[in-house]
C-alpha atoms as a PDB file:
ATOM      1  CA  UNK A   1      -7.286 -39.749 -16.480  1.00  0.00           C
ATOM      2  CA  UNK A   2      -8.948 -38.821 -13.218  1.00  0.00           C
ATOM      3  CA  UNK A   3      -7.328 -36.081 -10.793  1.00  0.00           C
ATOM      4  CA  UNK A   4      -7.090 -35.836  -7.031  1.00  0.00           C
ATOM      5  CA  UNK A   5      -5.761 -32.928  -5.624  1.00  0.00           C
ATOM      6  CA  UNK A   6      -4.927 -31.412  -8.834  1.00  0.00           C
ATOM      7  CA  UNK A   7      -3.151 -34.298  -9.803  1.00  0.00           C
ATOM      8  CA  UNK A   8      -3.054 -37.383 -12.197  1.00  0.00           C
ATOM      9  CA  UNK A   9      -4.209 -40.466 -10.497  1.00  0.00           C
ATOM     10  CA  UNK A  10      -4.616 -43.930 -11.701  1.00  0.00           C
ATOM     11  CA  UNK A  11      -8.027 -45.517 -11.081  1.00  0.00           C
ATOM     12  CA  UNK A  12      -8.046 -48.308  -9.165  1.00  0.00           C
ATOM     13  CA  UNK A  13      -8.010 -51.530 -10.311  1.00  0.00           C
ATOM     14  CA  UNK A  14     -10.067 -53.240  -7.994  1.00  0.00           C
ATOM     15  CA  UNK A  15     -13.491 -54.488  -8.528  1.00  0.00           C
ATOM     16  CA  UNK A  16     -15.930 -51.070  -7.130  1.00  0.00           C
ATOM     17  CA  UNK A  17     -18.579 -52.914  -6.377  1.00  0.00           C
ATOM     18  CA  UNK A  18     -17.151 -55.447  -4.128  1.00  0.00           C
ATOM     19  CA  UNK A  19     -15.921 -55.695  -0.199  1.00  0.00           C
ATOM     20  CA  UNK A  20     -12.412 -56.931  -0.380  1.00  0.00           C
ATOM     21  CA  UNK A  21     -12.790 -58.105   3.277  1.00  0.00           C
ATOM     22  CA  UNK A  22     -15.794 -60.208   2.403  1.00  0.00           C
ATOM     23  CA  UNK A  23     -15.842 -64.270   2.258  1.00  0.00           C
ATOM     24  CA  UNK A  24     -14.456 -65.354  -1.322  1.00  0.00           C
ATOM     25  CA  UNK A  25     -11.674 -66.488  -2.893  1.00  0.00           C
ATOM     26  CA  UNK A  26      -9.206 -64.680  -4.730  1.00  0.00           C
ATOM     27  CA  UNK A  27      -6.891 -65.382  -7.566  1.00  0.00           C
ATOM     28  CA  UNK A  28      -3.666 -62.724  -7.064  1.00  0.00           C
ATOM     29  CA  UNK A  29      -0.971 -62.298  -8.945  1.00  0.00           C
ATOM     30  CA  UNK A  30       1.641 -60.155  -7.804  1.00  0.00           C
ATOM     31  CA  UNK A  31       4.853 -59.256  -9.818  1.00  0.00           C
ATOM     32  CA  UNK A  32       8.223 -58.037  -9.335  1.00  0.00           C
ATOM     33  CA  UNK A  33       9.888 -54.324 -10.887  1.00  0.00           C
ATOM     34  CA  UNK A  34      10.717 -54.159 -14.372  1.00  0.00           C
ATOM     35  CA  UNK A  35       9.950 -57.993 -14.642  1.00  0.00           C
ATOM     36  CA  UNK A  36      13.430 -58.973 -12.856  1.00  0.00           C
ATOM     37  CA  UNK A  37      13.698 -62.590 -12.468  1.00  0.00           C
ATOM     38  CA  UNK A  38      14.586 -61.937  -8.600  1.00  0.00           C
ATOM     39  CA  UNK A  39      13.103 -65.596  -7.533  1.00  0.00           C
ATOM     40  CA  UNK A  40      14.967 -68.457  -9.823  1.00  0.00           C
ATOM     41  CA  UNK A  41      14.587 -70.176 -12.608  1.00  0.00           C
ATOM     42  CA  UNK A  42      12.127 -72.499 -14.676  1.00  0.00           C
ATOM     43  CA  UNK A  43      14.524 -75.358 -15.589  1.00  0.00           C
ATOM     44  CA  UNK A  44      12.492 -78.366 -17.298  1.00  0.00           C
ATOM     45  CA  UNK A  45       9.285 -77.354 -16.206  1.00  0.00           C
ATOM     46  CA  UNK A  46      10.442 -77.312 -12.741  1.00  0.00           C
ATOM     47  CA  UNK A  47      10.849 -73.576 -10.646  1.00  0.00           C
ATOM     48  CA  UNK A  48      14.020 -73.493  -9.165  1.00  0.00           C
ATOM     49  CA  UNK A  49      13.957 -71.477  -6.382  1.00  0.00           C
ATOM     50  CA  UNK A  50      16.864 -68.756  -5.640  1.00  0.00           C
ATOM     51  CA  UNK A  51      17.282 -68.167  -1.489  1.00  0.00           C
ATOM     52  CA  UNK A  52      14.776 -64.867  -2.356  1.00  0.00           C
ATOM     53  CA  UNK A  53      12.356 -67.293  -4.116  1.00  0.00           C
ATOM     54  CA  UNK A  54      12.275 -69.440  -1.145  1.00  0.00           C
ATOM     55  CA  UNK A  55      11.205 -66.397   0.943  1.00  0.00           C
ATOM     56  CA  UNK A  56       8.266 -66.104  -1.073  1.00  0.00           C
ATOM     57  CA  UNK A  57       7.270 -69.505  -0.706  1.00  0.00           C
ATOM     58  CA  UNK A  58       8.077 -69.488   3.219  1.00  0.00           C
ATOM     59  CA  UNK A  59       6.021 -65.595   3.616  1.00  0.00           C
ATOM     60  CA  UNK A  60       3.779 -67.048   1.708  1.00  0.00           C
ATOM     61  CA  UNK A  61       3.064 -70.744   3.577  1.00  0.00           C
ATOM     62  CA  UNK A  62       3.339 -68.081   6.777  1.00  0.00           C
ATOM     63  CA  UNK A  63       0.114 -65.993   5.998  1.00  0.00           C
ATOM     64  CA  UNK A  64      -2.132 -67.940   7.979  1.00  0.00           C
ATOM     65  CA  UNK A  65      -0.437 -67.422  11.149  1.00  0.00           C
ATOM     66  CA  UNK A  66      -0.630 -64.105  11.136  1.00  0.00           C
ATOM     67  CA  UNK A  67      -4.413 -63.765   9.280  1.00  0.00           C
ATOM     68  CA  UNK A  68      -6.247 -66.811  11.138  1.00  0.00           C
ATOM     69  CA  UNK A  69      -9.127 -65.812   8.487  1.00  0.00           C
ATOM     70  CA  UNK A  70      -7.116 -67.074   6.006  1.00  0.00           C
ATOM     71  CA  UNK A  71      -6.602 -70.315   3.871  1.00  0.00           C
ATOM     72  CA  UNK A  72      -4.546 -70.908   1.130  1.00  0.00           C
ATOM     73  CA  UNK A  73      -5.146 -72.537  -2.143  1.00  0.00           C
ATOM     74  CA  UNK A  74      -2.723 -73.339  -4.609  1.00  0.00           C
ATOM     75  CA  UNK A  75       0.403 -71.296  -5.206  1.00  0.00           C
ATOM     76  CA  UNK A  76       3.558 -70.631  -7.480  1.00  0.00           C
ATOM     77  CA  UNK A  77       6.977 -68.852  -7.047  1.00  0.00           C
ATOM     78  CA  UNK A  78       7.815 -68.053 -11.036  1.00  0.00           C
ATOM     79  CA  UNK A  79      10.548 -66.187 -11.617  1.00  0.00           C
ATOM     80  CA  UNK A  80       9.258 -62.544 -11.765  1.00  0.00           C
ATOM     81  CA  UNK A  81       5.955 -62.841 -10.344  1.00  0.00           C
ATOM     82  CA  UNK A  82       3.729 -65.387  -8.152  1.00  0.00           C
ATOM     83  CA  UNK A  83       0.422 -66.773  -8.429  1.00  0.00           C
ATOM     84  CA  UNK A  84      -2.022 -67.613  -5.724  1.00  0.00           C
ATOM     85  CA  UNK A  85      -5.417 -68.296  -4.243  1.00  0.00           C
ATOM     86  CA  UNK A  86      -6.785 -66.518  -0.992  1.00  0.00           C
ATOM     87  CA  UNK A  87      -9.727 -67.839   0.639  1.00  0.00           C
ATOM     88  CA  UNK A  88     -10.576 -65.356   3.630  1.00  0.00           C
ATOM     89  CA  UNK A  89     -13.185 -67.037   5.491  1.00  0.00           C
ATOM     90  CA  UNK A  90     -14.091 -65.063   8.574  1.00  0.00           C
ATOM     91  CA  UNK A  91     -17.050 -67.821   9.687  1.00  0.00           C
ATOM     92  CA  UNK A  92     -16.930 -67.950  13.289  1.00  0.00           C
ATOM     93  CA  UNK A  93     -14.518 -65.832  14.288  1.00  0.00           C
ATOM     94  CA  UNK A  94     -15.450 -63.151  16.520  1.00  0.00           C
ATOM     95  CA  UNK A  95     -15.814 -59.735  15.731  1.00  0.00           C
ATOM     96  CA  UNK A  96     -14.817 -57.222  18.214  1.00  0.00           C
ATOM     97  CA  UNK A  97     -17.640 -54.411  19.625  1.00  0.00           C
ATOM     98  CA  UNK A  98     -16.706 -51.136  20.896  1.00  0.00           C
ATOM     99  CA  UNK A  99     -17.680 -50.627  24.391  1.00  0.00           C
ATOM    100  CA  UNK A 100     -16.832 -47.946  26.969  1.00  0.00           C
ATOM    101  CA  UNK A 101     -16.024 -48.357  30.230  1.00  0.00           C
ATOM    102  CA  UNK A 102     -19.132 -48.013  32.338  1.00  0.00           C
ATOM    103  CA  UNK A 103     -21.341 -46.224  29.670  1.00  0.00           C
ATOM    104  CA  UNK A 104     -23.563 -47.098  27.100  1.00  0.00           C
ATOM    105  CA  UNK A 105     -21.969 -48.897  24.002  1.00  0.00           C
ATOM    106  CA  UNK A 106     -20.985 -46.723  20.928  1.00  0.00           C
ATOM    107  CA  UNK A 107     -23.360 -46.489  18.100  1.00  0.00           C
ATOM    108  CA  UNK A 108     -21.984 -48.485  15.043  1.00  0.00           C
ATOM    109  CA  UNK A 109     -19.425 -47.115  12.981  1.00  0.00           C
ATOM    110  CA  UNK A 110     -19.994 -46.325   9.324  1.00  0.00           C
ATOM    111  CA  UNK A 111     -18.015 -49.287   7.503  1.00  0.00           C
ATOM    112  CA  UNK A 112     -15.595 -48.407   5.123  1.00  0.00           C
ATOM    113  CA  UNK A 113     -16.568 -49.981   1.591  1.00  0.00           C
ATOM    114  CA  UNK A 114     -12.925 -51.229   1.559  1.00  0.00           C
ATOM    115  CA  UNK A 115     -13.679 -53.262   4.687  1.00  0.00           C
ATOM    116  CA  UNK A 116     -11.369 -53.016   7.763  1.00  0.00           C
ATOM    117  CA  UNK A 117      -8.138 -52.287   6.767  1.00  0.00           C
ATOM    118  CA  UNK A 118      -6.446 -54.810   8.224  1.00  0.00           C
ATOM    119  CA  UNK A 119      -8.607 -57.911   7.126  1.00  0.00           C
ATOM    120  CA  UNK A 120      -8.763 -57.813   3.497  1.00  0.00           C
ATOM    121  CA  UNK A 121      -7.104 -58.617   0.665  1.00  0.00           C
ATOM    122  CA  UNK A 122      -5.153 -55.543   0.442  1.00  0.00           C
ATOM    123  CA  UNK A 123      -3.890 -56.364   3.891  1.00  0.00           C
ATOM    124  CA  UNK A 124      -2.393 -59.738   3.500  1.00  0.00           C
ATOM    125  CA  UNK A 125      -0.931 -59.084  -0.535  1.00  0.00           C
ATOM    126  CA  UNK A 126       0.844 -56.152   1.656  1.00  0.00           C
ATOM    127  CA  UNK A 127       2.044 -58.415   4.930  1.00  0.00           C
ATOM    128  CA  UNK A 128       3.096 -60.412   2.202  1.00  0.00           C
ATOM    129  CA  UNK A 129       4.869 -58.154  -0.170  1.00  0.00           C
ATOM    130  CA  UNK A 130       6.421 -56.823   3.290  1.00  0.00           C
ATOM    131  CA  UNK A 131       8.034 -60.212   4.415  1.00  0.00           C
ATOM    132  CA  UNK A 132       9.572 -60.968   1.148  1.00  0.00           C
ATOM    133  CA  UNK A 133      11.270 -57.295   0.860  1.00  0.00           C
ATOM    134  CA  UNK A 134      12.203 -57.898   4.844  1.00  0.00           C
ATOM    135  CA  UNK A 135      13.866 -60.769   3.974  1.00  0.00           C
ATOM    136  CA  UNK A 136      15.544 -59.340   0.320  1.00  0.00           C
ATOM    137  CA  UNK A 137      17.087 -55.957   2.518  1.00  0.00           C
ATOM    138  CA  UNK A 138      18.232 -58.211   5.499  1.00  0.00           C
ATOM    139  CA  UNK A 139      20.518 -59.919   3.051  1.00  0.00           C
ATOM    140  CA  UNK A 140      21.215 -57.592   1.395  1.00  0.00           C
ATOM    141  CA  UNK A 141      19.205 -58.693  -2.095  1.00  0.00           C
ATOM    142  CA  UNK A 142      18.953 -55.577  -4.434  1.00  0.00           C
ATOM    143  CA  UNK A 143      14.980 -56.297  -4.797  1.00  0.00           C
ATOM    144  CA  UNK A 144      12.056 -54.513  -5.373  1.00  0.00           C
ATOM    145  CA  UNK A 145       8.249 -55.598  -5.996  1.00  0.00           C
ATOM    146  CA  UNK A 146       5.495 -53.681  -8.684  1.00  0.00           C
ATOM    147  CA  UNK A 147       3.848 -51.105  -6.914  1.00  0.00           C
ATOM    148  CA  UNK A 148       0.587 -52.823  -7.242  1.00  0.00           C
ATOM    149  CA  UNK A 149      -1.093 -56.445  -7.851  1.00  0.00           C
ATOM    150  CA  UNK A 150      -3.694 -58.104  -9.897  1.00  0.00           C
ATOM    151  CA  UNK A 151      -6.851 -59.905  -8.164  1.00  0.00           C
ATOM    152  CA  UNK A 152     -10.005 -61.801  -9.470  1.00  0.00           C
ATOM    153  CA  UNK A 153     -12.595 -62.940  -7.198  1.00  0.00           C
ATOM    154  CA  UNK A 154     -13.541 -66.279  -7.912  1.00  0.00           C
ATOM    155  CA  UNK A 155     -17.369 -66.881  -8.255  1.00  0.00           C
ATOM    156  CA  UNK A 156     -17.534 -70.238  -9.197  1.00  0.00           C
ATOM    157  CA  UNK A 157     -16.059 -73.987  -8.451  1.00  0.00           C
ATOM    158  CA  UNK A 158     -15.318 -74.285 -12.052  1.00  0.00           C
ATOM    159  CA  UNK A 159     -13.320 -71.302 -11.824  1.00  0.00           C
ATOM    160  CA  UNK A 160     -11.751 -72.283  -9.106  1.00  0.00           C
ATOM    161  CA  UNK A 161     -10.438 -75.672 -11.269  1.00  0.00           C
ATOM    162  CA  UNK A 162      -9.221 -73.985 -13.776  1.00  0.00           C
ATOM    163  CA  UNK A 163      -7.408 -71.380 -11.962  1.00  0.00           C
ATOM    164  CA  UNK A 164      -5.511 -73.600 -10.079  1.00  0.00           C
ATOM    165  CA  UNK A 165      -4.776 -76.031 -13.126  1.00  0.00           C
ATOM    166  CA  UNK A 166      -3.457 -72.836 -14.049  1.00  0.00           C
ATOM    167  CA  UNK A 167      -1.361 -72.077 -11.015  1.00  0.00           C
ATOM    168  CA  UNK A 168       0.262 -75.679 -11.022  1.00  0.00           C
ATOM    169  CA  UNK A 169       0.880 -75.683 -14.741  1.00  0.00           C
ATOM    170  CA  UNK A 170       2.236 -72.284 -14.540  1.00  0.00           C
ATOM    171  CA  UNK A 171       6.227 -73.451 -14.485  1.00  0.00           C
ATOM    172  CA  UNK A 172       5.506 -76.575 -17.680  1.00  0.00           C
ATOM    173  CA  UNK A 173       4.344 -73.694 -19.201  1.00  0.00           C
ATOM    174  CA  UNK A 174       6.433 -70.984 -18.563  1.00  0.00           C
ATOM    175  CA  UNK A 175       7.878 -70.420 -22.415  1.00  0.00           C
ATOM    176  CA  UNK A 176       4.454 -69.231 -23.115  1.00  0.00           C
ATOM    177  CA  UNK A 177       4.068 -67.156 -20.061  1.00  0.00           C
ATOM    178  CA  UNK A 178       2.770 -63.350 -20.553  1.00  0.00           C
ATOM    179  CA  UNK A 179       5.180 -62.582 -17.533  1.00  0.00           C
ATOM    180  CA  UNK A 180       7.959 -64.649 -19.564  1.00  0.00           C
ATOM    181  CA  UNK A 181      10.921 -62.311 -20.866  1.00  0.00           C
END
Protein backbone atom coordinates (compact mmCIF):
# COMPACT_ATOMS: atom_id res chain seq x y z
CA UNK A 1 0.00 0.00 0.00
CA UNK A 2 1.05 3.46 -1.10
CA UNK A 3 2.03 6.26 1.58
CA UNK A 4 1.41 9.99 1.71
CA UNK A 5 2.87 11.83 4.29
CA UNK A 6 4.29 8.92 5.97
CA UNK A 7 1.13 7.34 6.01
CA UNK A 8 -1.04 4.42 4.61
CA UNK A 9 -3.31 5.58 1.92
CA UNK A 10 -5.75 3.78 -0.18
CA UNK A 11 -5.40 4.27 -3.95
CA UNK A 12 -8.06 5.64 -5.53
CA UNK A 13 -10.54 3.92 -7.13
CA UNK A 14 -11.31 5.99 -9.90
CA UNK A 15 -10.45 5.41 -13.43
CA UNK A 16 -6.59 7.54 -13.79
CA UNK A 17 -6.87 8.07 -17.05
CA UNK A 18 -10.14 9.74 -17.28
CA UNK A 19 -11.71 13.49 -16.58
CA UNK A 20 -14.55 12.90 -14.24
CA UNK A 21 -16.00 16.29 -15.37
CA UNK A 22 -16.01 15.20 -18.98
CA UNK A 23 -19.33 14.31 -21.14
CA UNK A 24 -20.30 10.53 -20.34
CA UNK A 25 -22.42 8.63 -18.49
CA UNK A 26 -21.87 7.04 -15.34
CA UNK A 27 -23.15 4.00 -13.59
CA UNK A 28 -22.72 4.82 -9.49
CA UNK A 29 -23.44 2.91 -6.87
CA UNK A 30 -23.24 4.29 -3.59
CA UNK A 31 -23.81 2.31 -0.28
CA UNK A 32 -24.65 2.84 3.20
CA UNK A 33 -22.16 1.91 6.64
CA UNK A 34 -21.81 -1.52 7.62
CA UNK A 35 -24.55 -2.45 4.97
CA UNK A 36 -27.52 -1.06 7.32
CA UNK A 37 -30.73 -1.36 5.63
CA UNK A 38 -31.37 2.51 6.52
CA UNK A 39 -33.83 2.96 3.28
CA UNK A 40 -36.76 0.09 3.48
CA UNK A 41 -37.48 -2.94 2.41
CA UNK A 42 -37.74 -5.27 -0.79
CA UNK A 43 -41.21 -6.82 -0.20
CA UNK A 44 -42.33 -8.94 -3.42
CA UNK A 45 -40.00 -7.52 -5.67
CA UNK A 46 -41.21 -4.17 -4.85
CA UNK A 47 -38.70 -1.45 -2.66
CA UNK A 48 -40.57 -0.14 0.00
CA UNK A 49 -39.37 2.96 0.86
CA UNK A 50 -38.78 4.04 4.71
CA UNK A 51 -39.27 8.20 5.15
CA UNK A 52 -35.05 8.09 4.80
CA UNK A 53 -35.47 6.04 1.57
CA UNK A 54 -37.76 8.57 0.21
CA UNK A 55 -35.05 11.23 0.79
CA UNK A 56 -32.90 9.46 -1.44
CA UNK A 57 -35.27 9.24 -4.10
CA UNK A 58 -36.40 13.06 -3.61
CA UNK A 59 -32.16 14.27 -3.34
CA UNK A 60 -31.84 12.25 -5.90
CA UNK A 61 -34.88 13.44 -8.55
CA UNK A 62 -33.40 17.06 -7.09
CA UNK A 63 -29.83 16.84 -8.69
CA UNK A 64 -30.63 18.54 -11.73
CA UNK A 65 -31.67 21.66 -10.19
CA UNK A 66 -28.81 22.27 -8.61
CA UNK A 67 -26.20 20.71 -11.55
CA UNK A 68 -28.11 22.07 -14.80
CA UNK A 69 -25.28 19.80 -16.58
CA UNK A 70 -26.93 17.02 -15.40
CA UNK A 71 -29.50 14.31 -16.55
CA UNK A 72 -30.57 11.40 -14.97
CA UNK A 73 -31.01 7.92 -16.16
CA UNK A 74 -32.49 5.22 -14.39
CA UNK A 75 -32.33 4.85 -10.63
CA UNK A 76 -33.01 2.58 -7.48
CA UNK A 77 -33.41 3.16 -3.66
CA UNK A 78 -32.45 -0.66 -2.32
CA UNK A 79 -32.23 -1.02 1.02
CA UNK A 80 -28.49 -0.43 1.84
CA UNK A 81 -27.27 1.08 -1.20
CA UNK A 82 -28.62 2.88 -4.54
CA UNK A 83 -27.98 2.52 -8.06
CA UNK A 84 -27.90 5.15 -10.73
CA UNK A 85 -26.95 6.65 -14.05
CA UNK A 86 -25.36 10.24 -14.45
CA UNK A 87 -25.21 11.75 -17.73
CA UNK A 88 -23.25 15.19 -17.31
CA UNK A 89 -23.62 16.84 -20.51
CA UNK A 90 -22.07 20.28 -20.41
CA UNK A 91 -23.01 21.01 -24.43
CA UNK A 92 -23.84 24.52 -24.59
CA UNK A 93 -23.53 25.77 -21.48
CA UNK A 94 -21.23 28.50 -20.99
CA UNK A 95 -18.05 28.37 -19.46
CA UNK A 96 -16.94 31.22 -17.43
CA UNK A 97 -13.38 33.27 -18.43
CA UNK A 98 -11.39 35.07 -15.99
CA UNK A 99 -11.09 38.65 -16.73
CA UNK A 100 -9.78 41.63 -14.75
CA UNK A 101 -11.15 44.71 -14.45
CA UNK A 102 -9.62 47.00 -17.02
CA UNK A 103 -6.48 44.83 -17.82
CA UNK A 104 -5.57 42.26 -20.03
CA UNK A 105 -7.33 38.81 -19.45
CA UNK A 106 -5.48 36.14 -17.31
CA UNK A 107 -3.52 33.53 -19.05
CA UNK A 108 -5.34 30.09 -18.77
CA UNK A 109 -5.16 28.19 -15.76
CA UNK A 110 -3.54 24.77 -15.63
CA UNK A 111 -6.70 22.34 -15.41
CA UNK A 112 -6.80 20.04 -12.76
CA UNK A 113 -6.95 16.33 -14.23
CA UNK A 114 -9.90 15.88 -11.78
CA UNK A 115 -11.76 18.62 -13.66
CA UNK A 116 -13.34 21.56 -11.73
CA UNK A 117 -14.24 20.55 -8.55
CA UNK A 118 -17.50 21.43 -8.52
CA UNK A 119 -18.74 19.89 -11.92
CA UNK A 120 -17.91 16.35 -11.81
CA UNK A 121 -18.93 13.34 -10.67
CA UNK A 122 -17.35 13.59 -7.39
CA UNK A 123 -19.33 16.76 -6.93
CA UNK A 124 -22.85 15.67 -7.41
CA UNK A 125 -22.33 11.76 -5.60
CA UNK A 126 -21.23 14.36 -2.68
CA UNK A 127 -24.34 17.09 -3.02
CA UNK A 128 -26.05 13.99 -3.03
CA UNK A 129 -24.67 11.99 -0.21
CA UNK A 130 -25.02 15.55 1.62
CA UNK A 131 -28.89 15.94 1.16
CA UNK A 132 -29.72 12.52 2.24
CA UNK A 133 -27.51 12.83 5.63
CA UNK A 134 -29.23 16.58 5.89
CA UNK A 135 -32.33 15.11 5.84
CA UNK A 136 -31.35 11.70 8.21
CA UNK A 137 -29.76 14.40 11.18
CA UNK A 138 -32.78 16.85 10.81
CA UNK A 139 -34.95 14.01 11.99
CA UNK A 140 -33.07 12.78 13.89
CA UNK A 141 -32.29 9.26 11.79
CA UNK A 142 -29.14 7.55 13.34
CA UNK A 143 -27.59 7.27 9.61
CA UNK A 144 -24.46 7.18 8.09
CA UNK A 145 -23.25 6.57 4.32
CA UNK A 146 -19.72 4.42 3.13
CA UNK A 147 -17.04 6.72 2.99
CA UNK A 148 -16.69 6.25 -0.67
CA UNK A 149 -18.71 5.07 -3.96
CA UNK A 150 -18.35 2.89 -6.93
CA UNK A 151 -18.51 4.43 -10.65
CA UNK A 152 -18.19 2.96 -14.26
CA UNK A 153 -18.19 5.11 -17.18
CA UNK A 154 -20.34 3.84 -19.70
CA UNK A 155 -18.77 3.59 -23.25
CA UNK A 156 -21.30 2.06 -25.10
CA UNK A 157 -25.32 2.02 -25.85
CA UNK A 158 -25.30 -1.60 -25.18
CA UNK A 159 -23.91 -0.93 -21.93
CA UNK A 160 -26.05 1.47 -21.26
CA UNK A 161 -29.16 -1.34 -21.81
CA UNK A 162 -27.93 -3.56 -19.75
CA UNK A 163 -27.05 -1.39 -16.94
CA UNK A 164 -30.24 -0.05 -16.60
CA UNK A 165 -32.09 -3.53 -17.09
CA UNK A 166 -29.95 -3.91 -14.24
CA UNK A 167 -30.98 -0.90 -12.22
CA UNK A 168 -34.82 -1.66 -12.73
CA UNK A 169 -34.47 -5.34 -12.01
CA UNK A 170 -32.39 -4.59 -9.09
CA UNK A 171 -35.47 -4.95 -6.31
CA UNK A 172 -37.10 -8.63 -8.39
CA UNK A 173 -33.82 -9.53 -7.79
CA UNK A 174 -32.78 -8.51 -4.62
CA UNK A 175 -32.36 -12.26 -2.89
CA UNK A 176 -29.44 -12.55 -5.14
CA UNK A 177 -28.08 -9.15 -4.54
CA UNK A 178 -24.14 -8.87 -3.62
CA UNK A 179 -25.33 -5.89 -1.33
CA UNK A 180 -28.13 -8.40 0.05
CA UNK A 181 -27.50 -9.41 3.86
Amino acid sequence: MEKFQNKYRIPSARWAAWDYSSNAAYFVTICVANRAHDFGRVVDGKMNLSPLGQSAQDCWDEIPAHFPFVELGEFVVMPNHTHGVVVINKTGIAVATVETQDFASLPPQPRNRFGPQSQNLASIVRGYKIGVTKFARQNNIPFAWQARYHDHVIRNAAEQERISKYILTNPQNWKDDTFYK
